[in-house]
PDB file of N, CA and C in Angstrom:
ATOM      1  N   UNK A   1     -70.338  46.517-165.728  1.00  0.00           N
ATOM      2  CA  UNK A   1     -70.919  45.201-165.873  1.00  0.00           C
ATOM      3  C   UNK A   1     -70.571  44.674-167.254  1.00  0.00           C
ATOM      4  N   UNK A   2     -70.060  43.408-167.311  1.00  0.00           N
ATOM      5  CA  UNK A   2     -69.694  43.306-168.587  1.00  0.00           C
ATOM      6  C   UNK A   2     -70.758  42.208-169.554  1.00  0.00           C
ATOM      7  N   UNK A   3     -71.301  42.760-170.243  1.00  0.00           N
ATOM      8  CA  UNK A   3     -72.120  41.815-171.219  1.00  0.00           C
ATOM      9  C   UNK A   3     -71.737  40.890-171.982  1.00  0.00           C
ATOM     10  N   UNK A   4     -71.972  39.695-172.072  1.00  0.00           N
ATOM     11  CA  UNK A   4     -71.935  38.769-172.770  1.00  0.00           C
ATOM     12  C   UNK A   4     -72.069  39.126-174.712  1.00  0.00           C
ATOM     13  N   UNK A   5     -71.390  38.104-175.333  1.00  0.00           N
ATOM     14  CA  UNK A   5     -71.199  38.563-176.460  1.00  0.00           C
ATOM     15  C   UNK A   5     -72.943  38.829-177.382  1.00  0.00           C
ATOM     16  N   UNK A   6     -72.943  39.496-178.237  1.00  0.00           N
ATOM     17  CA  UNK A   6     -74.601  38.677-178.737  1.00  0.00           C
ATOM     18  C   UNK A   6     -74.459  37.163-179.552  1.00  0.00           C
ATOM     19  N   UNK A   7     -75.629  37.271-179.393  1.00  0.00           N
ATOM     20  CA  UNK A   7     -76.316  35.378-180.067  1.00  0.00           C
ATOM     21  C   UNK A   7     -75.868  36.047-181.903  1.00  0.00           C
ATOM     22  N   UNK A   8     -75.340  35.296-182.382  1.00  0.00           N
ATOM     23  CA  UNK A   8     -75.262  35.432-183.736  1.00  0.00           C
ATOM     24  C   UNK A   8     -76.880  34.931-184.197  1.00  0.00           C
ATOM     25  N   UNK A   9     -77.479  34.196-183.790  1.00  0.00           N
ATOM     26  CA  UNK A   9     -79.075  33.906-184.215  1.00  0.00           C
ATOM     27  C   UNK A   9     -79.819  34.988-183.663  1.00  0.00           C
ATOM     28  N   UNK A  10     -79.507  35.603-182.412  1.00  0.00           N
ATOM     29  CA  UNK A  10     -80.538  36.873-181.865  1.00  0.00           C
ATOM     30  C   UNK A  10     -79.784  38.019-182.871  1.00  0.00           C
ATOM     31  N   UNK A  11     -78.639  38.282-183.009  1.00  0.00           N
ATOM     32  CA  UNK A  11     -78.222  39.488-184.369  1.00  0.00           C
ATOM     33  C   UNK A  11     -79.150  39.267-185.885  1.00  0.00           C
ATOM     34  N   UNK A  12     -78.949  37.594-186.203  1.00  0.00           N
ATOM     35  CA  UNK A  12     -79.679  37.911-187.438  1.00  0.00           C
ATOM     36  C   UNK A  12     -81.427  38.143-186.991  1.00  0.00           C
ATOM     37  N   UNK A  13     -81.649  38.145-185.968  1.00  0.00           N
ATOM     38  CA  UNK A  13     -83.113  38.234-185.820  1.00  0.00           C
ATOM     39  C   UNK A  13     -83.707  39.833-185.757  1.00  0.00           C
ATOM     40  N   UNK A  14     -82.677  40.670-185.252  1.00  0.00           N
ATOM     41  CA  UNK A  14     -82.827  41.904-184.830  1.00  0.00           C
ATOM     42  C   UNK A  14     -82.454  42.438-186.462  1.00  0.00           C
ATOM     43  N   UNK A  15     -81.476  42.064-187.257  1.00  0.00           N
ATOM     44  CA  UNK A  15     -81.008  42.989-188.496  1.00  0.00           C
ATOM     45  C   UNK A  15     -82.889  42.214-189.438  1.00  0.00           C
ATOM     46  N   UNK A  16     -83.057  41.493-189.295  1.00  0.00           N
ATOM     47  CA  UNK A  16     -84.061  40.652-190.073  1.00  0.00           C
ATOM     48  C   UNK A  16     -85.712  41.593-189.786  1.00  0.00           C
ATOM     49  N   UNK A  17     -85.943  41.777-188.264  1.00  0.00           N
ATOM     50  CA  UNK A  17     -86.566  42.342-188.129  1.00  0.00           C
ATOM     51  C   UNK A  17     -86.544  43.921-188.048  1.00  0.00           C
ATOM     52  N   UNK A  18     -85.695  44.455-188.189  1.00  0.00           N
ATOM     53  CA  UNK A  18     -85.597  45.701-188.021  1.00  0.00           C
ATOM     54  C   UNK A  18     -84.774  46.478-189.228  1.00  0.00           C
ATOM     55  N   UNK A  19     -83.922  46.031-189.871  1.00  0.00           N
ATOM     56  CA  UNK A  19     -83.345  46.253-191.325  1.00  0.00           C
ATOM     57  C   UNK A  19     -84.226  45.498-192.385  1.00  0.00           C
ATOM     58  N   UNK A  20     -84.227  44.357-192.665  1.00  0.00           N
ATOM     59  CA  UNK A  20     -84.639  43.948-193.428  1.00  0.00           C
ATOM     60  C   UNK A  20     -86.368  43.510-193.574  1.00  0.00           C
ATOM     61  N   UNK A  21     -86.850  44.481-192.821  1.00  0.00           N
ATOM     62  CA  UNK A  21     -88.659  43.709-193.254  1.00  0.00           C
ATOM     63  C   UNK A  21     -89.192  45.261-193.283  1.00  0.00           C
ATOM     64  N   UNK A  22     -90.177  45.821-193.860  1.00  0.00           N
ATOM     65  CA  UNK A  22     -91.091  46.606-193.382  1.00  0.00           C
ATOM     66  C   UNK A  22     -91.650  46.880-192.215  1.00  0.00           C
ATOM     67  N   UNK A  23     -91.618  48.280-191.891  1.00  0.00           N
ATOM     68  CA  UNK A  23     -91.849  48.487-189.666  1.00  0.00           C
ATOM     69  C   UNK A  23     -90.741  47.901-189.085  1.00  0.00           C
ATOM     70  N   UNK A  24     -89.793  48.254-189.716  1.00  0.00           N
ATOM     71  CA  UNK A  24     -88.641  48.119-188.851  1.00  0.00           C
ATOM     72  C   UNK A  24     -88.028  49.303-187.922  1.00  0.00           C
ATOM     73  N   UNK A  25     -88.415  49.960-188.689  1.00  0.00           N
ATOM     74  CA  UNK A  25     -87.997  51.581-187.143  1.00  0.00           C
ATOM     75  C   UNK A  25     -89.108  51.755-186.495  1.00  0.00           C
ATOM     76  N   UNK A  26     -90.803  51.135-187.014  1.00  0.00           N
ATOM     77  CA  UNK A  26     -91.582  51.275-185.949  1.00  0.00           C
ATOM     78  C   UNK A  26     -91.010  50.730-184.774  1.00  0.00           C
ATOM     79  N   UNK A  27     -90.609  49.187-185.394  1.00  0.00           N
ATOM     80  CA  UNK A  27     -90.286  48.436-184.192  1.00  0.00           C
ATOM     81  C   UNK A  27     -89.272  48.560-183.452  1.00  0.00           C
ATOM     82  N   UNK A  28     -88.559  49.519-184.171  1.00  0.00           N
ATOM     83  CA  UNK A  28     -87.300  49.848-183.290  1.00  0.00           C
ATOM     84  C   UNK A  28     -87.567  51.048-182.095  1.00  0.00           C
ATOM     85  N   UNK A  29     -88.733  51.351-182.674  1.00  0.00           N
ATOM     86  CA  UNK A  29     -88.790  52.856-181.518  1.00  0.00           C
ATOM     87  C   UNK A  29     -89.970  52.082-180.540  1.00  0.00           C
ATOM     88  N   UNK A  30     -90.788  50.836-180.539  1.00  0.00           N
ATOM     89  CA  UNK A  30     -91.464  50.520-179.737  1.00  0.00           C
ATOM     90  C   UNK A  30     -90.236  49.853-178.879  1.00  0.00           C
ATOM     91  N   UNK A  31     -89.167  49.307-179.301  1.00  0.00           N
ATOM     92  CA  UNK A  31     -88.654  48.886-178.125  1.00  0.00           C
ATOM     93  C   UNK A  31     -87.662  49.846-177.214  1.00  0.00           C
ATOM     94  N   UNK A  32     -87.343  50.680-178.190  1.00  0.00           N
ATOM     95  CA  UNK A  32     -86.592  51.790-177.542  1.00  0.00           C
ATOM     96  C   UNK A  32     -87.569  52.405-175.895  1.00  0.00           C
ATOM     97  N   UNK A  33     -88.852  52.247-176.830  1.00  0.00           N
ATOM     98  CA  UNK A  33     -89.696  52.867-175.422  1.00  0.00           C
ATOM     99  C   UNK A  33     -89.764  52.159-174.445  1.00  0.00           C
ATOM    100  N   UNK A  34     -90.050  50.842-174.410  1.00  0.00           N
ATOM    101  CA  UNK A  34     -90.675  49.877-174.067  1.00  0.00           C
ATOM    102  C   UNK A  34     -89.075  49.777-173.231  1.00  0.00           C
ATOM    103  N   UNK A  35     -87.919  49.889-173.333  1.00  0.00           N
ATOM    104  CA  UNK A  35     -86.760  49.885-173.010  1.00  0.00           C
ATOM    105  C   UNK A  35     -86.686  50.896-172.049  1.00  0.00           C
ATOM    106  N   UNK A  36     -87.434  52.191-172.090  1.00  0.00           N
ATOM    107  CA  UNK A  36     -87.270  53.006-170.839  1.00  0.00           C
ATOM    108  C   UNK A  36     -88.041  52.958-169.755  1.00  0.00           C
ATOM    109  N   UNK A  37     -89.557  52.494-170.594  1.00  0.00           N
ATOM    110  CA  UNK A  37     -90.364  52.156-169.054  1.00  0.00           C
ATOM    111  C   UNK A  37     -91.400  51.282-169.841  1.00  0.00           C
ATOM    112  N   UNK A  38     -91.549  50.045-169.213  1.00  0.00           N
ATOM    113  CA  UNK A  38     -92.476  49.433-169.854  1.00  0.00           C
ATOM    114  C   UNK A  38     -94.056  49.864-169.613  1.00  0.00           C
ATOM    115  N   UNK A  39     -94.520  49.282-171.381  1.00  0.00           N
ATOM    116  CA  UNK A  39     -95.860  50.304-171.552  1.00  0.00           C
ATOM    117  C   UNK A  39     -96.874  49.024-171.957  1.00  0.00           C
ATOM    118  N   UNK A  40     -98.146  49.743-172.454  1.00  0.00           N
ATOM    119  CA  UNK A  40     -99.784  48.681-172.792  1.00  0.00           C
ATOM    120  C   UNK A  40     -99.554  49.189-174.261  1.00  0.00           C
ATOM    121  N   UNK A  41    -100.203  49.011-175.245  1.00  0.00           N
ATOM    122  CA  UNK A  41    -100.425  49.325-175.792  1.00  0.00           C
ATOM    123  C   UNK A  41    -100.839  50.610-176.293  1.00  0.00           C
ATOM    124  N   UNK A  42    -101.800  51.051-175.452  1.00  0.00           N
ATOM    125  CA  UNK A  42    -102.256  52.080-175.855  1.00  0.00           C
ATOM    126  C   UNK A  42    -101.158  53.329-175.443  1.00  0.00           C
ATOM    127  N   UNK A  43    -100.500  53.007-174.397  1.00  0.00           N
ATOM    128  CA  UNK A  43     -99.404  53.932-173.816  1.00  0.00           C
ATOM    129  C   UNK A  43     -98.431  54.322-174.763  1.00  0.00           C
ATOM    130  N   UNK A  44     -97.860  52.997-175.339  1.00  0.00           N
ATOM    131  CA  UNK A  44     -97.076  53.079-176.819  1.00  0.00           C
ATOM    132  C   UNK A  44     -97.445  53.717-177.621  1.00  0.00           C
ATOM    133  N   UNK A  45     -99.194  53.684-178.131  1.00  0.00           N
ATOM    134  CA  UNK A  45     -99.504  54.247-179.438  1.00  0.00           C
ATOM    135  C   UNK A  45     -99.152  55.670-179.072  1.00  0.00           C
ATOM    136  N   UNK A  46     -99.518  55.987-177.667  1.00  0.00           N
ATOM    137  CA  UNK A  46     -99.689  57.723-177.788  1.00  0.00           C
ATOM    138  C   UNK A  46     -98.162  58.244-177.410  1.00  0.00           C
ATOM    139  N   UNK A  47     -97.735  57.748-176.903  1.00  0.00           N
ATOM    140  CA  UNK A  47     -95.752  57.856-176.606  1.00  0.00           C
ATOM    141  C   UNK A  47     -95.565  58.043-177.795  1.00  0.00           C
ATOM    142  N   UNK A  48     -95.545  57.652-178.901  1.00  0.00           N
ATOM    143  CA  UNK A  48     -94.914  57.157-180.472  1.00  0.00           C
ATOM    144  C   UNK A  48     -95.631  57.585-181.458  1.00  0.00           C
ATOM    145  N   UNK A  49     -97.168  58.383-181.168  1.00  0.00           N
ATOM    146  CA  UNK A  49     -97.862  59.172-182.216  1.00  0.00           C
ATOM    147  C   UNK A  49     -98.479  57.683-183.261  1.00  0.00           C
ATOM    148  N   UNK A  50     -98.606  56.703-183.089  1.00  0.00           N
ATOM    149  CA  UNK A  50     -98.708  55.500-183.822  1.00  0.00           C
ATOM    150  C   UNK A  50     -99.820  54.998-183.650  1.00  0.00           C
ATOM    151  N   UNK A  51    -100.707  54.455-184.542  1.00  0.00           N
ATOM    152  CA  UNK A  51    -102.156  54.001-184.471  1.00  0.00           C
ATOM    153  C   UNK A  51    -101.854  52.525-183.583  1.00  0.00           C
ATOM    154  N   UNK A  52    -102.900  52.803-182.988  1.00  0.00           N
ATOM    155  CA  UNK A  52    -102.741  51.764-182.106  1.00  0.00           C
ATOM    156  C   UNK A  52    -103.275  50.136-182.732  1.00  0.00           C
ATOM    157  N   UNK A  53    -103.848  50.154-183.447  1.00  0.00           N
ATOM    158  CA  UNK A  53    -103.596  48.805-184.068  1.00  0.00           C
ATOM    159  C   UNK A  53    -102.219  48.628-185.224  1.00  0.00           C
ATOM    160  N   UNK A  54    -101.690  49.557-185.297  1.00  0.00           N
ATOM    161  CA  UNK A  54    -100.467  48.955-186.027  1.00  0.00           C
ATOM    162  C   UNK A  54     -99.583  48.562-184.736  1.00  0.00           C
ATOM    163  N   UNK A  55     -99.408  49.419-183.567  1.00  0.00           N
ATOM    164  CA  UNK A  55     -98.659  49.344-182.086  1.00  0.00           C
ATOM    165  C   UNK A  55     -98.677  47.605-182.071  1.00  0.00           C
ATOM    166  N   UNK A  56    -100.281  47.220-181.763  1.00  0.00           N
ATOM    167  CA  UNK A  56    -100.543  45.838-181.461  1.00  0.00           C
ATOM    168  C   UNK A  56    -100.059  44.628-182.912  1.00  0.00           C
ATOM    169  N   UNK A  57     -99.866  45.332-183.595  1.00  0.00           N
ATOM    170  CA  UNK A  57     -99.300  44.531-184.806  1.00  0.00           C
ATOM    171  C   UNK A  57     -97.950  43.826-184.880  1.00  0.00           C
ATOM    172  N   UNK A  58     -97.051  45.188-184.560  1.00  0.00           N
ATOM    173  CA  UNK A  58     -95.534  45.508-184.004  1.00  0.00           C
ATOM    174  C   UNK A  58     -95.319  44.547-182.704  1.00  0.00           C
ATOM    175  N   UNK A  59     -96.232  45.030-181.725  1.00  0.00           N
ATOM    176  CA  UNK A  59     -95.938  44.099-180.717  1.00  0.00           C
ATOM    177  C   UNK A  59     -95.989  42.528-180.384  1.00  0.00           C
ATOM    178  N   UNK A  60     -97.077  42.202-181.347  1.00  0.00           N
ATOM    179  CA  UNK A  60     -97.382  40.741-181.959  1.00  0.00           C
ATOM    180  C   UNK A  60     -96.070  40.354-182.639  1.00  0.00           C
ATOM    181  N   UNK A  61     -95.424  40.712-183.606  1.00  0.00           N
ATOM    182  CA  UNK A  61     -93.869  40.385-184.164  1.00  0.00           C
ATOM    183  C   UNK A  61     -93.098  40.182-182.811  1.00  0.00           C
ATOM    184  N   UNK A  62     -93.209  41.561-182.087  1.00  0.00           N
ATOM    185  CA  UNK A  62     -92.252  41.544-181.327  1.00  0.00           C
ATOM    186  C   UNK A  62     -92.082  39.936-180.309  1.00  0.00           C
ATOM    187  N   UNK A  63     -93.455  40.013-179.930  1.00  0.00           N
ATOM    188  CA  UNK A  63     -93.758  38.897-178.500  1.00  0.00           C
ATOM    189  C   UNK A  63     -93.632  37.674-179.863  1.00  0.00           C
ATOM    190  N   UNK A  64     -94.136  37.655-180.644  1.00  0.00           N
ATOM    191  CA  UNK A  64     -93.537  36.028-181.379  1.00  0.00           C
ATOM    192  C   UNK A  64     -92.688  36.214-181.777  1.00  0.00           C
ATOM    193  N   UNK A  65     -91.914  36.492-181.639  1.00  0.00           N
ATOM    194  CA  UNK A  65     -90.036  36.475-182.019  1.00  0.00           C
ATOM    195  C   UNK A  65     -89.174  36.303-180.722  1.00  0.00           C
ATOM    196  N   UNK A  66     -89.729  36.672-179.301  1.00  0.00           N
ATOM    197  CA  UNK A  66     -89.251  36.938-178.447  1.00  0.00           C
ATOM    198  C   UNK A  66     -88.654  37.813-177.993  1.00  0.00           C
ATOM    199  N   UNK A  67     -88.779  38.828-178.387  1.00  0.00           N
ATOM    200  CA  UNK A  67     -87.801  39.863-178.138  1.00  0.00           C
ATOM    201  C   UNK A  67     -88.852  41.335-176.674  1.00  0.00           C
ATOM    202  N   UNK A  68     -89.806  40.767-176.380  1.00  0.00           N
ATOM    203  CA  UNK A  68     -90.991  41.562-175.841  1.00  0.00           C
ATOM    204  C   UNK A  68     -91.998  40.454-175.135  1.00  0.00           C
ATOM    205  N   UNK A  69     -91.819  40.393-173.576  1.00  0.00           N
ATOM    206  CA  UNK A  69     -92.760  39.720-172.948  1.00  0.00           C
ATOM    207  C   UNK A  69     -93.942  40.619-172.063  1.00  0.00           C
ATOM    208  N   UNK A  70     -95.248  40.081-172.692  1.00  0.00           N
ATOM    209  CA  UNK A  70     -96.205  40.642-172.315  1.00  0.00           C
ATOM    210  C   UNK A  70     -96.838  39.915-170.474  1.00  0.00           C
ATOM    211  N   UNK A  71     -97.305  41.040-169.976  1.00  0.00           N
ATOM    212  CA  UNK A  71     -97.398  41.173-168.057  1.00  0.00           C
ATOM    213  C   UNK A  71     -98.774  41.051-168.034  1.00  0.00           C
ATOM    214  N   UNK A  72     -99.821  40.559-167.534  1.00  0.00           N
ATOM    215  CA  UNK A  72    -101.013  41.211-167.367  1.00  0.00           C
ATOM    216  C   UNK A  72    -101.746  40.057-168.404  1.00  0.00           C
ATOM    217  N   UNK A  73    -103.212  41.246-168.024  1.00  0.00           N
ATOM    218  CA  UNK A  73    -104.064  40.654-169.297  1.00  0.00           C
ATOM    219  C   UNK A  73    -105.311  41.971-170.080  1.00  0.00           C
ATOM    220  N   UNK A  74    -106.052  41.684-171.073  1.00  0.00           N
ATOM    221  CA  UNK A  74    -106.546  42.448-171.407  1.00  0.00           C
ATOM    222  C   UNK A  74    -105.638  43.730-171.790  1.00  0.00           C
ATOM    223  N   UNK A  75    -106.592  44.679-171.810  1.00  0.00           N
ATOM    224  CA  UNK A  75    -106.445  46.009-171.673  1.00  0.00           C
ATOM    225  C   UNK A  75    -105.013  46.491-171.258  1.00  0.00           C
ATOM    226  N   UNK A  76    -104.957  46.006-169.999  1.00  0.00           N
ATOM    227  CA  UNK A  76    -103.920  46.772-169.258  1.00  0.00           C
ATOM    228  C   UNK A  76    -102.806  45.818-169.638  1.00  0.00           C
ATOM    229  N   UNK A  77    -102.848  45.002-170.434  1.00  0.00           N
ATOM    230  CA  UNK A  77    -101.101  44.034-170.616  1.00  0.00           C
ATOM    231  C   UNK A  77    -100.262  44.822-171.126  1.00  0.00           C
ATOM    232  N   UNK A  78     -99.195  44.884-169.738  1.00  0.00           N
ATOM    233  CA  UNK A  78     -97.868  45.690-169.956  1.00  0.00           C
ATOM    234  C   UNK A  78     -96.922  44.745-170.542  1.00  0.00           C
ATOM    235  N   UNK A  79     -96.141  45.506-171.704  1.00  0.00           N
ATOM    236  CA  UNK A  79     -95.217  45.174-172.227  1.00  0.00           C
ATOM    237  C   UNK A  79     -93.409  45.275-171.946  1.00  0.00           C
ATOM    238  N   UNK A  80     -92.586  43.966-171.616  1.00  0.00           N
ATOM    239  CA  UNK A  80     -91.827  44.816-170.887  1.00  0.00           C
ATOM    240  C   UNK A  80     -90.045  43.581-171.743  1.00  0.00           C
ATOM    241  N   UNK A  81     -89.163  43.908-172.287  1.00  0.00           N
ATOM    242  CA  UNK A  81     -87.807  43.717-173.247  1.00  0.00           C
ATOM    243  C   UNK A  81     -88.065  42.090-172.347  1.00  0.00           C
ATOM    244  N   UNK A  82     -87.687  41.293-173.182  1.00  0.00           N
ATOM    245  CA  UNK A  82     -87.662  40.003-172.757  1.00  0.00           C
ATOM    246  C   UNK A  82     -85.765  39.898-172.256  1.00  0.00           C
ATOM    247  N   UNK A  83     -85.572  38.764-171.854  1.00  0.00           N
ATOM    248  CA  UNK A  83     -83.894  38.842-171.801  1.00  0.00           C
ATOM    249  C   UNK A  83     -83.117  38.367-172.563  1.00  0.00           C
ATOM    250  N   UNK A  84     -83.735  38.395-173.585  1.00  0.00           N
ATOM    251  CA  UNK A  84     -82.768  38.272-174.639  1.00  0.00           C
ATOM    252  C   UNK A  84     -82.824  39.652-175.311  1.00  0.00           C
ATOM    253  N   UNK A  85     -83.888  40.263-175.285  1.00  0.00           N
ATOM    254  CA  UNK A  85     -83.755  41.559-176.503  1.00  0.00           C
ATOM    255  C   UNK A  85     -82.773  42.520-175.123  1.00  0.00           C
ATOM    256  N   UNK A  86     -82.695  42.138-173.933  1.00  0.00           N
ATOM    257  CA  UNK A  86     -82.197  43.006-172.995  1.00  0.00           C
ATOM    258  C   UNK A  86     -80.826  42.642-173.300  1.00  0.00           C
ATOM    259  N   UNK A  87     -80.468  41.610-173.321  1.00  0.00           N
ATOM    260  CA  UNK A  87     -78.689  41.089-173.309  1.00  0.00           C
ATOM    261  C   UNK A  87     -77.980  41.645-175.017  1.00  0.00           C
ATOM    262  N   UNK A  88     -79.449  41.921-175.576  1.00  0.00           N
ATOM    263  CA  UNK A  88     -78.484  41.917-177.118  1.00  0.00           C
ATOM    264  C   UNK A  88     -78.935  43.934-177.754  1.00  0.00           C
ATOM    265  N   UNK A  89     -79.561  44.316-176.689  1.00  0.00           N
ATOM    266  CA  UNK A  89     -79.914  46.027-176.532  1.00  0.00           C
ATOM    267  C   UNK A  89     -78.626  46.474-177.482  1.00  0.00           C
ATOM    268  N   UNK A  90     -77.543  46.382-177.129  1.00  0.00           N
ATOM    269  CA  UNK A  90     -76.279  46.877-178.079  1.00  0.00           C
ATOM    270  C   UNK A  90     -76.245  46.655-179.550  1.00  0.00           C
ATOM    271  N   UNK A  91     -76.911  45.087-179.960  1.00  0.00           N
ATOM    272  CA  UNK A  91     -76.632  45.079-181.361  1.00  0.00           C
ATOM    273  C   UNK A  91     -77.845  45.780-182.135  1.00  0.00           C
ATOM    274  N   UNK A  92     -79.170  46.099-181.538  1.00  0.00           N
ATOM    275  CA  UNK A  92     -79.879  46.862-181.982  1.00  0.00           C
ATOM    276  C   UNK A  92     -79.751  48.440-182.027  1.00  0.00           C
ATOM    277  N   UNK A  93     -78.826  48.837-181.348  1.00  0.00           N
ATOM    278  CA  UNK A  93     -78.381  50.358-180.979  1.00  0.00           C
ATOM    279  C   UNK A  93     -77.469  50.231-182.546  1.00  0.00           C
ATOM    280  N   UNK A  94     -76.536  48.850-182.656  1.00  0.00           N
ATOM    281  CA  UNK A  94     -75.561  49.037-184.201  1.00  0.00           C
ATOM    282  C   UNK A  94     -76.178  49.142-185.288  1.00  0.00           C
ATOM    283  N   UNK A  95     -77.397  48.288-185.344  1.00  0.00           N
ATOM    284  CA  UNK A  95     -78.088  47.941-186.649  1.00  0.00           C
ATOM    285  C   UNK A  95     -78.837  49.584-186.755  1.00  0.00           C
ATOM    286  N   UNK A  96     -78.855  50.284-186.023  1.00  0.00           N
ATOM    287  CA  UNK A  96     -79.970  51.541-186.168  1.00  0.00           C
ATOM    288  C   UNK A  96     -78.733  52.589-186.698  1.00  0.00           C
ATOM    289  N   UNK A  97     -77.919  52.432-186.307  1.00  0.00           N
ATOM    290  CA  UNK A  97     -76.248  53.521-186.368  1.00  0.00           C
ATOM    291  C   UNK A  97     -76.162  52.731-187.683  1.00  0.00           C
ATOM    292  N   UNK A  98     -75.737  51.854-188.625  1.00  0.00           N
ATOM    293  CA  UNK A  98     -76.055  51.666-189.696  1.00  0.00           C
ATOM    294  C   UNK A  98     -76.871  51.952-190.385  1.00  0.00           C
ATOM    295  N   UNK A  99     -77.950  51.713-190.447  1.00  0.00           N
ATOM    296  CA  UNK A  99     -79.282  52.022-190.929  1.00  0.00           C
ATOM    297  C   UNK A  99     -79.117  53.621-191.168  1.00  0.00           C
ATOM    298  N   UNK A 100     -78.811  54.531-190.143  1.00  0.00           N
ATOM    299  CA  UNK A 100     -78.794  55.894-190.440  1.00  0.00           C
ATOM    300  C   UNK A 100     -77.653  56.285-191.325  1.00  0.00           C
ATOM    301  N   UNK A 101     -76.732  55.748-190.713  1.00  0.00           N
ATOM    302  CA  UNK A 101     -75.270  56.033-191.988  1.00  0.00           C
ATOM    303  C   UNK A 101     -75.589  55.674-193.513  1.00  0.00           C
ATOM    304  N   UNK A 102     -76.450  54.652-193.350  1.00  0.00           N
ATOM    305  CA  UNK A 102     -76.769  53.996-194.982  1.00  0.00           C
ATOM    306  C   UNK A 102     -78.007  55.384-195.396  1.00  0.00           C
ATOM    307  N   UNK A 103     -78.662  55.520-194.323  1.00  0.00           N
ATOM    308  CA  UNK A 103     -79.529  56.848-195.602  1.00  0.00           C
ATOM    309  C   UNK A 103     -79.036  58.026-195.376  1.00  0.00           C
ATOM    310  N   UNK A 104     -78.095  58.223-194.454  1.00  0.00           N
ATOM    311  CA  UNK A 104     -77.731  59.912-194.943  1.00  0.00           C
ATOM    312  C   UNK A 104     -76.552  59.692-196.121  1.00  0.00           C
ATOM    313  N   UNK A 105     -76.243  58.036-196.471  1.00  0.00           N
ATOM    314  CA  UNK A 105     -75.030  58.149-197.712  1.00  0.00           C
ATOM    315  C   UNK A 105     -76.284  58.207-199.283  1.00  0.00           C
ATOM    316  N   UNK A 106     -76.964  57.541-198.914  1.00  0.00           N
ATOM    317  CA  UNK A 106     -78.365  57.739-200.069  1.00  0.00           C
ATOM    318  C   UNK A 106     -78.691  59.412-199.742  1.00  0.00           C
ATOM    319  N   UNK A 107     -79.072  60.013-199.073  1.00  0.00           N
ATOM    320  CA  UNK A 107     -79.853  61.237-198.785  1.00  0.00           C
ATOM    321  C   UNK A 107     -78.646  62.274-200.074  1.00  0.00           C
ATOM    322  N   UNK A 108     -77.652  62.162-199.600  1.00  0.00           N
ATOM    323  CA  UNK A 108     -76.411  62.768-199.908  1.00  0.00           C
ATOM    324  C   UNK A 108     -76.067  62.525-201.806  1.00  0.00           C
ATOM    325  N   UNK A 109     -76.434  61.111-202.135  1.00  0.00           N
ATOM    326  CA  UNK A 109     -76.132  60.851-203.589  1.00  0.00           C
ATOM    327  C   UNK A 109     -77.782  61.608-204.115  1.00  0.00           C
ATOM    328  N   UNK A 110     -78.437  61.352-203.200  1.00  0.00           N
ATOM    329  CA  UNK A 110     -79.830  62.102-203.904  1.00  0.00           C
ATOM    330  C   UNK A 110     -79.770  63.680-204.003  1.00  0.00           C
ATOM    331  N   UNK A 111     -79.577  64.554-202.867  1.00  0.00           N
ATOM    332  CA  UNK A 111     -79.375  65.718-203.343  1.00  0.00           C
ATOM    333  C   UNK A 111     -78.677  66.302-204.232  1.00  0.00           C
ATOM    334  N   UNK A 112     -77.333  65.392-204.280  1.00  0.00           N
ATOM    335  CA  UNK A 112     -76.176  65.563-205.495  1.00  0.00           C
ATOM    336  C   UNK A 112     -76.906  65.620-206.811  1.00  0.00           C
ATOM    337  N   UNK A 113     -77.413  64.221-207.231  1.00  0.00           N
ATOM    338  CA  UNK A 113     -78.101  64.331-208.409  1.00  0.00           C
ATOM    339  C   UNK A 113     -79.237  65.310-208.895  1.00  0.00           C
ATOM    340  N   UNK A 114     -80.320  65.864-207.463  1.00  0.00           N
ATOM    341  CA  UNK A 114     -81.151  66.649-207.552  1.00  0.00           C
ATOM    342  C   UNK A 114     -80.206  67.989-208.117  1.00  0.00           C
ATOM    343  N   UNK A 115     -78.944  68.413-207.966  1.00  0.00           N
ATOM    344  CA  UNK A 115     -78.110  70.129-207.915  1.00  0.00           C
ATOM    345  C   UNK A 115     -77.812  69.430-209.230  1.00  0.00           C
ATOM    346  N   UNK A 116     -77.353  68.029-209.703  1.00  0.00           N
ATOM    347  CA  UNK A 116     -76.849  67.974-211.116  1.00  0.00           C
ATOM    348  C   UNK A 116     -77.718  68.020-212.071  1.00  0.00           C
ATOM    349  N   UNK A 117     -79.346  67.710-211.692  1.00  0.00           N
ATOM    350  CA  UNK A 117     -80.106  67.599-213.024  1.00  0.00           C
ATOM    351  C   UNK A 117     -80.280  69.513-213.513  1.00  0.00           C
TER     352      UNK A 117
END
């Protein structure tokens, strides 16, 4: 199946929210989940070891940004990748493969200096 290119406005939204702000790998692992089977809240917190009012915090970014449309109501509102965070799933898989390359090249200048002091 061949995917469409990403939104250069949905890329800077995903590097913005997920590189560049604080709870950005929370939010990257709520959608990762939320990407295999959609969850409530509370399903997330305990999937992800994560207090569940930060979960509902994360997911609040998420659903006002668009990237996460909420099913239901109350309690039981399942959370499930909107279609845009579904069509652009790839550029968030890049920004995380960066993100890791950038701290194991930090991890690497840090131990160096830790063997040089």
């Amino acid at each position: 199946m061949h995917m469409p290119p990403p939104s250069t406005t949905a890329k800077r939204l995903l590097y913005w929210l997920i590189a560049g702000t604080r709870g950005g790998e929370s939010r990257a692992r709520i959608i990762s989940s939320i990407r295999e089977l959609p969850k409530n809240a509370n399903q997330l917190s305990e999937a992800l070891r994560m207090d569940y009012k930060t979960v509902r915090h994360h997911l609040d970014v998420l659903r006002e940004n668009g990237l996460v449309v909420p099913v239901g109501e109350g309690y039981a509102m399942t959370y499930f990748l909107s279609q845009e965070m579904e069509a652009n799933y790839a550029t968030l898989e890049e920004i995380l493969g960066k993100i890791g390359k950038k701290q194991k090249r930090v991890s690497k200048v840090q131990n160096h200096d830790d063997q040089s002091a």
